[in-house]
Every structure is written in C-alpha cells, then in structure tokens.
C-alpha atoms as a PDB file:
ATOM      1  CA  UNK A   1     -22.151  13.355  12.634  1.00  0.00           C
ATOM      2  CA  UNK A   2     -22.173  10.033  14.052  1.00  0.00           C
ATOM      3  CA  UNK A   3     -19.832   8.300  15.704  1.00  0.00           C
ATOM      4  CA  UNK A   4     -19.127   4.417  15.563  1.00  0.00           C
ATOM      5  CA  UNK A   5     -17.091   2.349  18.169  1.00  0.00           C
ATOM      6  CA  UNK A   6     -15.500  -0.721  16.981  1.00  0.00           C
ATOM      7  CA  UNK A   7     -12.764  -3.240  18.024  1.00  0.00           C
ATOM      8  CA  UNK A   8      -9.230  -3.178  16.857  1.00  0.00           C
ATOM      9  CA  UNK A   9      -9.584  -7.085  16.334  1.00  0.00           C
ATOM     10  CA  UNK A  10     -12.074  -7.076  13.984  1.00  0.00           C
ATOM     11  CA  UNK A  11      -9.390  -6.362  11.332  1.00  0.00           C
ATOM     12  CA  UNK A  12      -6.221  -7.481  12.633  1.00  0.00           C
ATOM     13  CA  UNK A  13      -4.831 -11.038  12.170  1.00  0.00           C
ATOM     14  CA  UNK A  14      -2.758 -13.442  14.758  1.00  0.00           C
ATOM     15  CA  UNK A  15      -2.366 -10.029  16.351  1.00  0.00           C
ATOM     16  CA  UNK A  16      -0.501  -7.878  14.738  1.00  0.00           C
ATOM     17  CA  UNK A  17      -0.955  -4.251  14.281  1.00  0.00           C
ATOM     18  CA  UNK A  18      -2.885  -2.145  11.941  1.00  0.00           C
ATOM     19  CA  UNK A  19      -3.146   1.277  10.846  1.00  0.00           C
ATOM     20  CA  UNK A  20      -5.667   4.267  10.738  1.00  0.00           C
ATOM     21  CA  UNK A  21      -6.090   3.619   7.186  1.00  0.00           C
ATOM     22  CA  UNK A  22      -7.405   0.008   7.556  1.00  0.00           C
ATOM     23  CA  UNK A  23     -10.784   1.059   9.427  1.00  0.00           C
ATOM     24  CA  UNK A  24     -11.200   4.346   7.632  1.00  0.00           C
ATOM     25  CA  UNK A  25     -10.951   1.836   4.172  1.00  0.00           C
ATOM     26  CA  UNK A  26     -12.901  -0.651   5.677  1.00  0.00           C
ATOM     27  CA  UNK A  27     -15.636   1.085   7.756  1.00  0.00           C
ATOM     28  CA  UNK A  28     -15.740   4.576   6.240  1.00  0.00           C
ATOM     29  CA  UNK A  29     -15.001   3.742   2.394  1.00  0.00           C
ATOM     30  CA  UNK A  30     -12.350   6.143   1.527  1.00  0.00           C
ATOM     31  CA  UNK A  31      -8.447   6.298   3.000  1.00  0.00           C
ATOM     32  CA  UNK A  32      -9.354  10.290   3.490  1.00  0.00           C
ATOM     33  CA  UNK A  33     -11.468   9.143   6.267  1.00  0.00           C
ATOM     34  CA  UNK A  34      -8.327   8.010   7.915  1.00  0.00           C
ATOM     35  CA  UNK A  35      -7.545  11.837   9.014  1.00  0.00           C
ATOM     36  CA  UNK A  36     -11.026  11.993  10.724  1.00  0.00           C
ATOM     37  CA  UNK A  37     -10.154   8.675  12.281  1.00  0.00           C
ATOM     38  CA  UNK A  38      -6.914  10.000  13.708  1.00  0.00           C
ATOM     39  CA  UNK A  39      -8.882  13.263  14.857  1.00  0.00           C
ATOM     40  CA  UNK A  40     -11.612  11.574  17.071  1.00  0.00           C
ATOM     41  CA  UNK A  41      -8.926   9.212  18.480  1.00  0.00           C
ATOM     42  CA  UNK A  42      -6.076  11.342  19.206  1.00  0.00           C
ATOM     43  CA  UNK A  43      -3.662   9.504  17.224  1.00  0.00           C
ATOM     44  CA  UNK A  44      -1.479  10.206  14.437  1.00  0.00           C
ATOM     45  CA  UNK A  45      -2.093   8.434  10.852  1.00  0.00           C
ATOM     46  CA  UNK A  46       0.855   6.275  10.454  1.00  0.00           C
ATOM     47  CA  UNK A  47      -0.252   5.383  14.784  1.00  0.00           C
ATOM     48  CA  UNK A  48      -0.597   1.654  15.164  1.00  0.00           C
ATOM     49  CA  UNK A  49      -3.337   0.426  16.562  1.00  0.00           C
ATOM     50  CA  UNK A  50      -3.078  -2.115  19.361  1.00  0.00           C
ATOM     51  CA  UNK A  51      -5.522  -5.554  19.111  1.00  0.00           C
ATOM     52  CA  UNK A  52      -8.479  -4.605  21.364  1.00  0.00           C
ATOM     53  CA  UNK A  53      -8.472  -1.139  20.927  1.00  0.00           C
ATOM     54  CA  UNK A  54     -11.586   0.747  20.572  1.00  0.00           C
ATOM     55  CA  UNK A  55     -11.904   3.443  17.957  1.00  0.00           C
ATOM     56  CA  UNK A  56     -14.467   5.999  17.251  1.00  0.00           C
ATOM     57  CA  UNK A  57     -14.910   5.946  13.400  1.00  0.00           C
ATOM     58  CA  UNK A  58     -16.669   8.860  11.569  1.00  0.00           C
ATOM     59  CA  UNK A  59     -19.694   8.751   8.920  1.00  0.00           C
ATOM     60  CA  UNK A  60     -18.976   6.163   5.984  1.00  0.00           C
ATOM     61  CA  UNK A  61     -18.023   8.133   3.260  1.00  0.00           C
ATOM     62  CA  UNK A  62     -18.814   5.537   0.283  1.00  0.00           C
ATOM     63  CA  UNK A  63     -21.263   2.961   1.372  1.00  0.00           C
ATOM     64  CA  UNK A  64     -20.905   0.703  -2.229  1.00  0.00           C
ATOM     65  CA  UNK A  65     -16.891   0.634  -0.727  1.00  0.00           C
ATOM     66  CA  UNK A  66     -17.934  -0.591   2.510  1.00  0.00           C
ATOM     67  CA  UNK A  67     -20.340  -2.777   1.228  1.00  0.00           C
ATOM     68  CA  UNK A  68     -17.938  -4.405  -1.608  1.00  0.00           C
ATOM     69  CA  UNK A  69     -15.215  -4.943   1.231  1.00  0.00           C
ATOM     70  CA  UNK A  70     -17.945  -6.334   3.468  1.00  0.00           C
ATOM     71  CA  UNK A  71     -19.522  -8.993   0.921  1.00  0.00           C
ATOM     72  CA  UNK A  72     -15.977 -10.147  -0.066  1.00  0.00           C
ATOM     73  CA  UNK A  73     -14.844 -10.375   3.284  1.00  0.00           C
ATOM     74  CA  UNK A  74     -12.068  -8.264   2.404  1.00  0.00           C
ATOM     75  CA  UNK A  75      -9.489  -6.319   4.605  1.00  0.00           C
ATOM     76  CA  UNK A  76      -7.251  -3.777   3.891  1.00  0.00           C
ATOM     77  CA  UNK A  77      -3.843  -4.144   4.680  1.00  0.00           C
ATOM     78  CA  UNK A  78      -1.919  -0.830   4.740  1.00  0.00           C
ATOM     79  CA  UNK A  79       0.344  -1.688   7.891  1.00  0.00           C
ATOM     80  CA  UNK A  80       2.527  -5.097   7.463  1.00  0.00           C
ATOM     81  CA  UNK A  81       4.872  -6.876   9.523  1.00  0.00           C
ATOM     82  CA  UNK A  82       8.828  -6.719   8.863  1.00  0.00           C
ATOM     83  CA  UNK A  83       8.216 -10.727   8.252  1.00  0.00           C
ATOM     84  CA  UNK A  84       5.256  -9.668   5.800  1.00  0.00           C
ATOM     85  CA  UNK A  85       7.373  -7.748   3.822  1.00  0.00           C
ATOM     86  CA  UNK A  86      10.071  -9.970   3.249  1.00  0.00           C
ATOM     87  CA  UNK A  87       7.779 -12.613   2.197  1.00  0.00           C
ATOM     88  CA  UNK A  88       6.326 -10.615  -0.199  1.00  0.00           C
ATOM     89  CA  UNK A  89       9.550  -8.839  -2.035  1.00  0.00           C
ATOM     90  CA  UNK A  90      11.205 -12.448  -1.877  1.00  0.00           C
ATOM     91  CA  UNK A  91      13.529 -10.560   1.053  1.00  0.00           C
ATOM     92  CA  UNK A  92      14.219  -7.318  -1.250  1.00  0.00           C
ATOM     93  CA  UNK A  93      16.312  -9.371  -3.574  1.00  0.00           C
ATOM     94  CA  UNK A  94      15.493  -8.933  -7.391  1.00  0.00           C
ATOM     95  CA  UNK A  95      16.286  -6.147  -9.717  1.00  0.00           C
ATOM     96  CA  UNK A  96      13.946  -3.795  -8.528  1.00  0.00           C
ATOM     97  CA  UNK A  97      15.874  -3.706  -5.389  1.00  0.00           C
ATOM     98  CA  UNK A  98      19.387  -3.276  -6.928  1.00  0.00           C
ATOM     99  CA  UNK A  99      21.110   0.274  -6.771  1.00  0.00           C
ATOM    100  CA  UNK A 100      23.164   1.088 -10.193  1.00  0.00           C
ATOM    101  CA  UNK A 101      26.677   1.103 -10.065  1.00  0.00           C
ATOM    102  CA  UNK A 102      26.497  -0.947  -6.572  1.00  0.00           C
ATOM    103  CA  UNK A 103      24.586  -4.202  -7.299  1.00  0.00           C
ATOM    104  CA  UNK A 104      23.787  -3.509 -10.782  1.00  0.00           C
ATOM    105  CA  UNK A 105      26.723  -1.892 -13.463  1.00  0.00           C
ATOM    106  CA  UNK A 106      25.912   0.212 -16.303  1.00  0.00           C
ATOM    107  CA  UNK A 107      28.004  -0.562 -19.107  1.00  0.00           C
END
C-alpha cells in the first residue's frame, strides 16, 4: 500500500478545522477511506484536524472522484464552524426547526 503525506492546509480555509472525511473525499475518493485515514494517523473519525497537520493518507480508492474534485477545485466540507451553521440554517429558525406542540400546534 502506499502511503501519502499531505498538509492539513491544503483543505482548510481562514483556519478552521476539518475532518477525516475531507482528505479521505478529497485525496482517496470515497468517505470509507476516512476509517483508513483515522487508522494510519491514530485519530478518531469525527477527530479534527489542526491547520498544518500532516496526515498519512492511504491508496485513492476512486481516481475519476479525485480527479472530478481536483479539476473543479472542489473541497469537501464535512466539518463546519458553529458560525457556518447558523449562516446556513438562517440560525435554525424556519419550520424545519420547530418541535410540534412547542413552536408549532397541531390543531
């Protein structure tokens, strides 16, 4: 098997965090590879990563993945910020947020 070393900041943006998951997406081709990741760098899956950080990453799994991600400069995203979030679900407000019979009443 070979083994590829790559930095943290390569996919990770004004310094936040990122997950196993990104790189295994990103440099392997499959979210799978994300439990090899975690294996050859003693880390847990859900482990975030630190920018800087080295990794060893395993074989790619699906090079026409890699290769898509690559060519449209893509990055996967599976770790986000609290602030990320909130942008996103417009701060959890909306109905797929509300709880029935506490913000939303059945009639």
């Amino acid at each position: 098997m070979q083994r590829k070393s790559i930095q943290c900041h390569e996919n990770c943006k004004n310094n936040t965090f990122t997950v196993a998951f990104d790189f295994a997406i990103q440099h392997c081709g499959t979210a799978e590879a994300a439990f090899e990741v975690a294996r050859l760098n003693n880390m847990s899956l859900t482990q975030d990563v630190e920018p800087d950080t080295e990794l060893i990453l395993p074989e790619i799994s699906d090079k026409d993945v890699v290769l898509h991600i690559k060519v449209n400069k893509l990055h996967p995203g599976t770790g986000i910020t609290q602030t990320e979030f909130e942008t996103m679900t417009n701060g959890g407000s909306g109905i797929e947020f509300w709880r029935i019979e506490q913000e939303f009443e059945v009639n």
